[in-house]
N, C-alpha and C. Protein backbone atom coordinates (compact mmCIF):
# COMPACT_ATOMS: atom_id res chain seq x y z
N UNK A 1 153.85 167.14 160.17
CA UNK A 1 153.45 167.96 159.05
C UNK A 1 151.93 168.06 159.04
N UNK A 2 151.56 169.37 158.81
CA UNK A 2 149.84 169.48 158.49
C UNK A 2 149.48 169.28 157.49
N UNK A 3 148.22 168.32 157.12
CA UNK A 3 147.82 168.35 156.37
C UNK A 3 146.55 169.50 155.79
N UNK A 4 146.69 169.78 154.28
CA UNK A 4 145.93 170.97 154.27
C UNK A 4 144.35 169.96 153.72
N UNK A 5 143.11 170.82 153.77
CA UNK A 5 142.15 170.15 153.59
C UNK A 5 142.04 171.18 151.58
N UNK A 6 140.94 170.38 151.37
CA UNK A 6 140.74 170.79 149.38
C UNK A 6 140.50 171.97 149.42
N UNK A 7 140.09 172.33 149.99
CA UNK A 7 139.58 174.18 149.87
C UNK A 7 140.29 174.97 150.08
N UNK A 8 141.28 174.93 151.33
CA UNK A 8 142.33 175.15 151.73
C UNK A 8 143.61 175.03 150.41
N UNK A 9 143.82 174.11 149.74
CA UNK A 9 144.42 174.20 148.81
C UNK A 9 144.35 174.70 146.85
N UNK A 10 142.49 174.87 147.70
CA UNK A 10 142.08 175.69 146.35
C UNK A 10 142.02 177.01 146.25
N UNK A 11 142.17 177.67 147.41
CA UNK A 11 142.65 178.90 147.63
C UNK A 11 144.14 179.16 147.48
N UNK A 12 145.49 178.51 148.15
CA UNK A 12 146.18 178.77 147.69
C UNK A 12 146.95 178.60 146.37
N UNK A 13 145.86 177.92 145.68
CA UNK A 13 146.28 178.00 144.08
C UNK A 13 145.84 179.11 143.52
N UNK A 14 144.03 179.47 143.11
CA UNK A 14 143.89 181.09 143.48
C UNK A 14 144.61 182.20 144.03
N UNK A 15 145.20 181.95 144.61
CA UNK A 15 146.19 182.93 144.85
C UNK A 15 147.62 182.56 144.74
N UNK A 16 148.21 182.16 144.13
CA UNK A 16 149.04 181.93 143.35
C UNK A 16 149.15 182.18 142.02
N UNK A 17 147.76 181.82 141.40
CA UNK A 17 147.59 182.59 139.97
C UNK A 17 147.06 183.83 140.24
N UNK A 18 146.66 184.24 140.98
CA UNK A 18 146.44 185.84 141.03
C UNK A 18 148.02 186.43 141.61
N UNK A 19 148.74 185.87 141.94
CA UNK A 19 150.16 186.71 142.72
C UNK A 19 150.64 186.42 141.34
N UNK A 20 150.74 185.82 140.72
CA UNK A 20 151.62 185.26 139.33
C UNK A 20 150.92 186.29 137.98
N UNK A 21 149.85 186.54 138.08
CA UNK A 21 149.42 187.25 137.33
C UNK A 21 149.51 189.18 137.35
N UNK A 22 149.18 189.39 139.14
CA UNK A 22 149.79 190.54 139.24
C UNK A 22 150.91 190.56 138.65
N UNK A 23 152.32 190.19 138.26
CA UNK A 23 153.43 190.66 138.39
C UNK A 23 153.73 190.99 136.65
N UNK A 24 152.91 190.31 136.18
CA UNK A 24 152.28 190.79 134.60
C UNK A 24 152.29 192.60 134.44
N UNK A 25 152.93 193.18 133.99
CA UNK A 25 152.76 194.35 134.20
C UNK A 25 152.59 194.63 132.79
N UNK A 26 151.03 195.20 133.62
CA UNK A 26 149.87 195.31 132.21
C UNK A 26 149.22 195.03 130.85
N UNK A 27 150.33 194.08 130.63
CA UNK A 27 149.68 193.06 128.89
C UNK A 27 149.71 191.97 129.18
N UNK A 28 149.03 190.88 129.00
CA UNK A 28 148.87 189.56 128.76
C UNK A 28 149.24 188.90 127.42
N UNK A 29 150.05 188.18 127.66
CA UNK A 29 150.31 187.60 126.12
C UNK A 29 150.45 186.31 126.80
N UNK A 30 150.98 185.39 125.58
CA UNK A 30 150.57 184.00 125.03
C UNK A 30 151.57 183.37 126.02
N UNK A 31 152.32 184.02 126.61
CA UNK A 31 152.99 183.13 127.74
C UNK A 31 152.81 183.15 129.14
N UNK A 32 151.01 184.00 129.17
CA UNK A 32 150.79 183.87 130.62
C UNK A 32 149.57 182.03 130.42
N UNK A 33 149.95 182.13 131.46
CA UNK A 33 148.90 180.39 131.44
C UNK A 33 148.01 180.79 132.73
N UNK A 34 147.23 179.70 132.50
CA UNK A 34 146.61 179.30 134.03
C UNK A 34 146.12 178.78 134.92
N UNK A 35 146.20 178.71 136.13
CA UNK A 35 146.41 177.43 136.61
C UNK A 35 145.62 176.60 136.28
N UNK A 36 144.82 176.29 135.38
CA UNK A 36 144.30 174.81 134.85
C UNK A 36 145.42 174.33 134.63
N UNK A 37 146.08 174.87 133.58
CA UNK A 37 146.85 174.26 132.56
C UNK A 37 148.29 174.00 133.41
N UNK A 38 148.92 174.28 134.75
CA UNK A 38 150.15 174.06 135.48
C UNK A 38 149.62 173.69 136.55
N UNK A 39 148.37 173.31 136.84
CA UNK A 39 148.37 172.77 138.11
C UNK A 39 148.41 171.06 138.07
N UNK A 40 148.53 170.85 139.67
CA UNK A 40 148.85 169.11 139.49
C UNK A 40 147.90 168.94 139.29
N UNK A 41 147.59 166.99 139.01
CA UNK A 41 146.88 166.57 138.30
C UNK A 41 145.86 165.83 139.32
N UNK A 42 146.47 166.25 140.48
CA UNK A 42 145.41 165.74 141.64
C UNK A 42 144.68 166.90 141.88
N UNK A 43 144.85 167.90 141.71
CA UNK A 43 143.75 169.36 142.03
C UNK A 43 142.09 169.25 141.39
N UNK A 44 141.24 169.29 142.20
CA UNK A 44 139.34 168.50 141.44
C UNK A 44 138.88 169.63 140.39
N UNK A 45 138.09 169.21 139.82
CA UNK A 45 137.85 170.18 138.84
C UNK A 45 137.47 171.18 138.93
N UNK A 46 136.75 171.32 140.18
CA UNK A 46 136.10 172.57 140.73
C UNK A 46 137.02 173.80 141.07
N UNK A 47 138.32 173.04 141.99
CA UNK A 47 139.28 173.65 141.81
C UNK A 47 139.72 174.30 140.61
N UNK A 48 140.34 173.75 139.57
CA UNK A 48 140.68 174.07 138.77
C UNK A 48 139.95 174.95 137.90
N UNK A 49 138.62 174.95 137.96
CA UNK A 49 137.47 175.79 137.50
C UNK A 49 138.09 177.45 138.20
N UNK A 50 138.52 177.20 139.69
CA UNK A 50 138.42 178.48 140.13
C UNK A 50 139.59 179.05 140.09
N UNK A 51 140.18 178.02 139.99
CA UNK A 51 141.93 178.86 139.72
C UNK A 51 141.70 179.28 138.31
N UNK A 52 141.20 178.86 137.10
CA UNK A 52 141.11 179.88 136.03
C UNK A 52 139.77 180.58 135.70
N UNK A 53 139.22 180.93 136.80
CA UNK A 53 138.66 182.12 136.79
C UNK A 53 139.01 183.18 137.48
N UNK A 54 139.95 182.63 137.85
CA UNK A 54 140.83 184.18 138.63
C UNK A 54 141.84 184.34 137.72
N UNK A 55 142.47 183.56 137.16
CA UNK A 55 143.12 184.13 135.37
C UNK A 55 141.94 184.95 135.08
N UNK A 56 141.17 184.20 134.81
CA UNK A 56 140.11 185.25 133.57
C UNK A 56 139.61 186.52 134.17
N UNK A 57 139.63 186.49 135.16
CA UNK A 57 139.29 187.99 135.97
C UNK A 57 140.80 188.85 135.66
N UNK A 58 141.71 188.67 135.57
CA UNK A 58 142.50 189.45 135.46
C UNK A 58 142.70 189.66 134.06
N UNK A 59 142.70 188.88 132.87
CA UNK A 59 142.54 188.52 131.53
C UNK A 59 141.85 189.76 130.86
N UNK A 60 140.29 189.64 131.69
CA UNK A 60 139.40 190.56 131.84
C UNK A 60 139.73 192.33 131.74
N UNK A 61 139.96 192.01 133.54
CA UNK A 61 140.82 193.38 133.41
C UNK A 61 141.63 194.39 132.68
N UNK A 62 142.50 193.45 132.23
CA UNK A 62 143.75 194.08 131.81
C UNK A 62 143.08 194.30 130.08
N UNK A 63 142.42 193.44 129.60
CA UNK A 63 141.99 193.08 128.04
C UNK A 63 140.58 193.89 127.76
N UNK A 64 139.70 193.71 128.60
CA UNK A 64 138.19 193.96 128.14
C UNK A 64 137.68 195.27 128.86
N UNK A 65 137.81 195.06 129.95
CA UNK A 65 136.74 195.91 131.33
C UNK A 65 137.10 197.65 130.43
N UNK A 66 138.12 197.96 130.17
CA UNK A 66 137.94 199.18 129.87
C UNK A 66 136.57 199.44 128.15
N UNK A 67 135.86 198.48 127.70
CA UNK A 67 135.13 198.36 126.57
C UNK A 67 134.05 198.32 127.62
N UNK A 68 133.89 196.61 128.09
CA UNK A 68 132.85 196.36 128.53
C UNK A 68 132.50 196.54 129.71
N UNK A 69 133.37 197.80 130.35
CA UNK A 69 133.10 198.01 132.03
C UNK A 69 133.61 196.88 133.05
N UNK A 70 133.97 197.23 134.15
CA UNK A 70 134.56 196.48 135.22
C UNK A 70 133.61 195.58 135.93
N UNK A 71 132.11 195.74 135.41
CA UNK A 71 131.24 195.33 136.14
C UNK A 71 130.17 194.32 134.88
N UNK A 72 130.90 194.58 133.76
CA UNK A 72 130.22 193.89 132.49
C UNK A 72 129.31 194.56 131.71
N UNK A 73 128.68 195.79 132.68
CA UNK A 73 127.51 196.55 131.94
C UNK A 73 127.45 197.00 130.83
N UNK A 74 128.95 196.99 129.82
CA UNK A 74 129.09 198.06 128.72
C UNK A 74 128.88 199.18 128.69
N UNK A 75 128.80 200.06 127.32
CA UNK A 75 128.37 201.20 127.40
C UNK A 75 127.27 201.41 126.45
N UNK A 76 126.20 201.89 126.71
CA UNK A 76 125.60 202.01 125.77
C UNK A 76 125.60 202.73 124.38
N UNK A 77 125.15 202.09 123.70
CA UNK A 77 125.36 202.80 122.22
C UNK A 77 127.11 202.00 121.25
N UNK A 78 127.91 201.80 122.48
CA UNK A 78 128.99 201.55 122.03
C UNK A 78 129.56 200.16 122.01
N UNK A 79 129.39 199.47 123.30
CA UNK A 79 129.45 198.57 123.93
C UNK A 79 128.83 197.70 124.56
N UNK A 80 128.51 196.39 124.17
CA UNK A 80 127.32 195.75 124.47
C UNK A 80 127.70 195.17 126.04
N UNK A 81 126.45 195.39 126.77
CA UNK A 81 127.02 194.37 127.86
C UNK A 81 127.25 193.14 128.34
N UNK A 82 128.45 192.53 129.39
CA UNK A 82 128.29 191.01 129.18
C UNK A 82 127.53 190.67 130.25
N UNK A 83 127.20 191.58 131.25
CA UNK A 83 126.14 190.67 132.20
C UNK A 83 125.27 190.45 131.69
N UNK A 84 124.45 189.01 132.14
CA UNK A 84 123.57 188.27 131.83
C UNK A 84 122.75 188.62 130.23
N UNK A 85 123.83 188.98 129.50
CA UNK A 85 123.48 188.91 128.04
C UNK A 85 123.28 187.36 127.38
N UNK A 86 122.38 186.87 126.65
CA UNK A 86 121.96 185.68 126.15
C UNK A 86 123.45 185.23 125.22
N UNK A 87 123.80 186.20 124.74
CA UNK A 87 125.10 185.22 123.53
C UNK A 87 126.34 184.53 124.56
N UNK A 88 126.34 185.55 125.40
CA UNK A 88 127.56 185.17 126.40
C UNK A 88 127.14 183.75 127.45
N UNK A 89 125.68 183.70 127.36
CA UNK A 89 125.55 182.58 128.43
C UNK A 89 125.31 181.49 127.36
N UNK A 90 124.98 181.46 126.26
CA UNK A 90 123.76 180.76 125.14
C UNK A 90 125.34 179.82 125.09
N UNK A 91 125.32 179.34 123.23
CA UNK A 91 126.42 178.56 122.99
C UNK A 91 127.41 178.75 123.11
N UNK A 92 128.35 178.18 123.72
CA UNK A 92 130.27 178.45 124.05
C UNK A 92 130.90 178.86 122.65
N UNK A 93 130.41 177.91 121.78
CA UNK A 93 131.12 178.20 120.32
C UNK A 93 130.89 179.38 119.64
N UNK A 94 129.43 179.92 120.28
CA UNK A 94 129.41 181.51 119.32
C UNK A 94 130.24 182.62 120.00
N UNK A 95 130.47 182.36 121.48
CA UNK A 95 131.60 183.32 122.33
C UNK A 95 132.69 183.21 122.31
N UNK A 96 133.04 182.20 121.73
CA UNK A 96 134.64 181.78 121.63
C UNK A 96 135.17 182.40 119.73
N UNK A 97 133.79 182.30 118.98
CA UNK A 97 134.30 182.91 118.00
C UNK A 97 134.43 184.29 117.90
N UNK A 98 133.42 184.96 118.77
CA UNK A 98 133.34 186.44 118.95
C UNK A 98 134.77 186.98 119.66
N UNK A 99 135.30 186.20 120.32
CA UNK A 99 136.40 186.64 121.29
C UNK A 99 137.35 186.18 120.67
N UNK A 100 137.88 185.12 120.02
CA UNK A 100 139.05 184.87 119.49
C UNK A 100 138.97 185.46 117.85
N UNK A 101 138.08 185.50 117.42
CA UNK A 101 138.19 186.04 115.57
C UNK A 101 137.37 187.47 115.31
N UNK A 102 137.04 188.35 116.71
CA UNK A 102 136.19 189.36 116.68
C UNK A 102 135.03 189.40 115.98
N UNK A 103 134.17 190.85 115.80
CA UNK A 103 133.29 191.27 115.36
C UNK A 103 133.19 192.56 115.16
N UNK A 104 132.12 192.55 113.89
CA UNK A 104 132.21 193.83 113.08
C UNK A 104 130.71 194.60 112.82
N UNK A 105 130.05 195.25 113.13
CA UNK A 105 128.66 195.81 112.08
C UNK A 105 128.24 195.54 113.41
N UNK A 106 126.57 195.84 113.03
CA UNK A 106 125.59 196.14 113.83
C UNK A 106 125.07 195.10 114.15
N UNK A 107 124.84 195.19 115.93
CA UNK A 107 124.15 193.71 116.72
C UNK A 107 122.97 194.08 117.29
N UNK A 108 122.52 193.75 118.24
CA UNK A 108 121.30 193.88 118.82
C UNK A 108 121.61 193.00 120.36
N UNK A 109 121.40 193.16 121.49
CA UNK A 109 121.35 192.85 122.83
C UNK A 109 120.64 193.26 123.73
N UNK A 110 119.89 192.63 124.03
CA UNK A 110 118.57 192.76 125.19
C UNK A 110 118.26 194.04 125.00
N UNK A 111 117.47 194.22 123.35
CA UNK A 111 116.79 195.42 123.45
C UNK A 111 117.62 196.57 122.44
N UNK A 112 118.87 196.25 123.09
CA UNK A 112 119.75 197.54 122.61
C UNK A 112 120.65 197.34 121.58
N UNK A 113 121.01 198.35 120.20
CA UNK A 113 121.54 198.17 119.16
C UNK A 113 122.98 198.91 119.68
N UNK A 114 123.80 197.97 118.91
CA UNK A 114 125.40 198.17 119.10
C UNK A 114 126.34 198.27 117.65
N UNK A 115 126.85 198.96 116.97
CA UNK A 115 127.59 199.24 115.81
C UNK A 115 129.48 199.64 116.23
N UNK A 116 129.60 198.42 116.52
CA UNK A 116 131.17 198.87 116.63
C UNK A 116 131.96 197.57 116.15
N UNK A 117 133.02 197.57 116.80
CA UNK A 117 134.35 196.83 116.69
C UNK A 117 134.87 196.19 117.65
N UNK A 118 134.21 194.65 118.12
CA UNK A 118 135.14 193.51 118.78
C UNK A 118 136.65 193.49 118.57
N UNK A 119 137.75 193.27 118.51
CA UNK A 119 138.60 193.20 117.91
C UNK A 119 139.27 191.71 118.08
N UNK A 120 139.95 191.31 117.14
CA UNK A 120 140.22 189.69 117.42
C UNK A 120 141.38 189.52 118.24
N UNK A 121 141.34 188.73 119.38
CA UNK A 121 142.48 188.30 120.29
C UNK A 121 142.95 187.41 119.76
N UNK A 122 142.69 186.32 118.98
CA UNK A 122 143.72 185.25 118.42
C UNK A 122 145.00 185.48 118.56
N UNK A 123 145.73 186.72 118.13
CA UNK A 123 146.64 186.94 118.18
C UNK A 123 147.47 187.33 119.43
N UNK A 124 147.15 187.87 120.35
CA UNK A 124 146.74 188.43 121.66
C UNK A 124 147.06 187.57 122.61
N UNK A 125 146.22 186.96 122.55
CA UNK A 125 145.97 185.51 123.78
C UNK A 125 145.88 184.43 123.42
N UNK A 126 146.42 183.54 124.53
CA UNK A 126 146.23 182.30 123.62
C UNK A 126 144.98 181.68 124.27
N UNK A 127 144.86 180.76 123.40
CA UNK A 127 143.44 179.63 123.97
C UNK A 127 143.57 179.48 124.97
N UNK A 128 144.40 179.37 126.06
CA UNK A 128 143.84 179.19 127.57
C UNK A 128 143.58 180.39 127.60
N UNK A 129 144.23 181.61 127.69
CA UNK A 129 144.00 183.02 128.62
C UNK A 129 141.98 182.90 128.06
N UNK A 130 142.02 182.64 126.70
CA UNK A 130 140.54 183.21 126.20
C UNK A 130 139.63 182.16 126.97
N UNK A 131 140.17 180.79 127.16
CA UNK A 131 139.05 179.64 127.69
C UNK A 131 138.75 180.85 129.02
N UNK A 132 139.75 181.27 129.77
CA UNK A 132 140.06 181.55 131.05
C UNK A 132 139.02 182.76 131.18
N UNK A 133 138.59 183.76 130.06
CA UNK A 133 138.38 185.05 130.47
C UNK A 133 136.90 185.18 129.99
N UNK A 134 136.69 183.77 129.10
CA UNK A 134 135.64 183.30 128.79
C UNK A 134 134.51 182.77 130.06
N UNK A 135 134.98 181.94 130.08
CA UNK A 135 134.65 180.97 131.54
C UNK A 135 134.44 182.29 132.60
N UNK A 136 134.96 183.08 133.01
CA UNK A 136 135.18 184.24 133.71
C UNK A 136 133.60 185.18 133.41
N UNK A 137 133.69 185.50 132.18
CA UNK A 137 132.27 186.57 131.94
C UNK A 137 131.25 185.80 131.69
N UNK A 138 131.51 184.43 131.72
CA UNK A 138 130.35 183.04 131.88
C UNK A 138 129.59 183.09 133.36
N UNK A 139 130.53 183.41 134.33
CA UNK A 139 129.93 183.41 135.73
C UNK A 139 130.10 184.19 136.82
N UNK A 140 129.73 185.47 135.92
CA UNK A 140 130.30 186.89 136.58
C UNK A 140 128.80 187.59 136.16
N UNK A 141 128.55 188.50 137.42
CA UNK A 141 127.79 189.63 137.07
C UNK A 141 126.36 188.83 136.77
N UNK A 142 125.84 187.98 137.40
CA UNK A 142 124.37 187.04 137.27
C UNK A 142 124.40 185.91 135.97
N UNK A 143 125.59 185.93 135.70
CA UNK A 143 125.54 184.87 134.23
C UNK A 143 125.46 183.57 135.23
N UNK A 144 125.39 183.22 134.77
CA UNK A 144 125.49 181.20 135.25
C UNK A 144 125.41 179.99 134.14
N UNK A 145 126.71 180.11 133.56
CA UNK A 145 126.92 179.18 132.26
C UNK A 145 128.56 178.28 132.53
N UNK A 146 128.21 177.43 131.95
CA UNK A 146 129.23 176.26 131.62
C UNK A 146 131.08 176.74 131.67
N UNK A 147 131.57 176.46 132.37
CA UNK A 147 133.34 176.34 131.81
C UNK A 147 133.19 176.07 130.23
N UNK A 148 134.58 176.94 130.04
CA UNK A 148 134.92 176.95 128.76
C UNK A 148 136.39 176.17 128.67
N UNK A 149 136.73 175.02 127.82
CA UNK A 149 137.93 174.39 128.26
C UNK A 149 139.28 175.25 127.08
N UNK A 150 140.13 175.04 126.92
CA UNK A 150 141.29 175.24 126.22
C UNK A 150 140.75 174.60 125.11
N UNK A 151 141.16 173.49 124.83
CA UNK A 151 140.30 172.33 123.58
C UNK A 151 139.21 172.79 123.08
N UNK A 152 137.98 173.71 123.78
CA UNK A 152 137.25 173.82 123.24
C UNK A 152 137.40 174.90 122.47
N UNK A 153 138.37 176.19 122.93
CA UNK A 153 138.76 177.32 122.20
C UNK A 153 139.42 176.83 120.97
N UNK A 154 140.73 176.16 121.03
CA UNK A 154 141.07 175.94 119.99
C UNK A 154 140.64 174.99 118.65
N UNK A 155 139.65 174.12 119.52
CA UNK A 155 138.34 173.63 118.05
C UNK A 155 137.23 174.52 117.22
N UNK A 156 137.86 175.71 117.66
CA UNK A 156 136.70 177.04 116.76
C UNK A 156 137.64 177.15 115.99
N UNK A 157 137.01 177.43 115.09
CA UNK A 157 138.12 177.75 113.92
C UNK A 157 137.53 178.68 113.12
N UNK A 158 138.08 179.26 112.39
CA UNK A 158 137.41 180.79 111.42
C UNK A 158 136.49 180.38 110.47
């Protein structure tokens, strides 16, 4: 029997939650997971970091990218962007409340004023998909910020 080496098996978990997630046809709800949360308990964290950021890339997809663009840029006037925007990299707890309990009225982002409607996923997704899609626009598109855990989503509270 071959043995596989860590990388080797951190890919085929990555792709396993991306084959498991394709078959999602087109909504995400509270009974998609990811592989943080079903993988074994010998998989390193790093791993597990990347298997749910390929949840959250699809999370993404299917949930956000048509607001905030496929590439994070938003739109202007309408849609703020998430690349390397300060709230999205700054504290976990102010992105986890924006994404799980929405937002309303007029913001301001690198420069540019935004007057619309976040809408709240609480209902939507559950705390992993959001840790997942969180963590995801954390280190996408020049951001470079912290994992977001499950525990930590569901210790925000309204």
């Amino acid at each position: 029997m071959r043995r596989l080496g860590i990388a080797t098996i951190g890919m085929l978990a990555i792709a396993l939650s991306v084959s498991a997630c394709a078959k999602n046809t087109g909504s995400t709800s509270t009974s998609t997971t990811t592989a943080t949360q079903s993988s074994p308990s010998s998989m390193s964290g790093s791993m597990k970091k990347m298997a749910g950021t390929a949840n959250g890339a699809q999370v993404f997809t299917s949930n956000c990218a048509s607001c905030h663009q496929a590439q994070g840029q938003g739109v202007a006037g309408s849609f703020p962007p998430l690349a390397k925007n300060p709230v999205v990299t700054g504290d976990a707890t102010k992105v986890i409340h924006i994404v799980k309990y929405g937002l309303n009225g007029k913001i301001s982002v690198k420069g540019q004023s935004f007057n619309g409607m976040m809408p709240a996923w609480k209902g939507t997704l559950s705390d992993g998909d959001i840790a997942s899609v969180i963590t995801y626009i954390r280190s996408s598109w020049g951001n470079s910020a912290s994992a977001v855990t499950t525990a930590a989503v569901t210790a925000v509270k309204k």
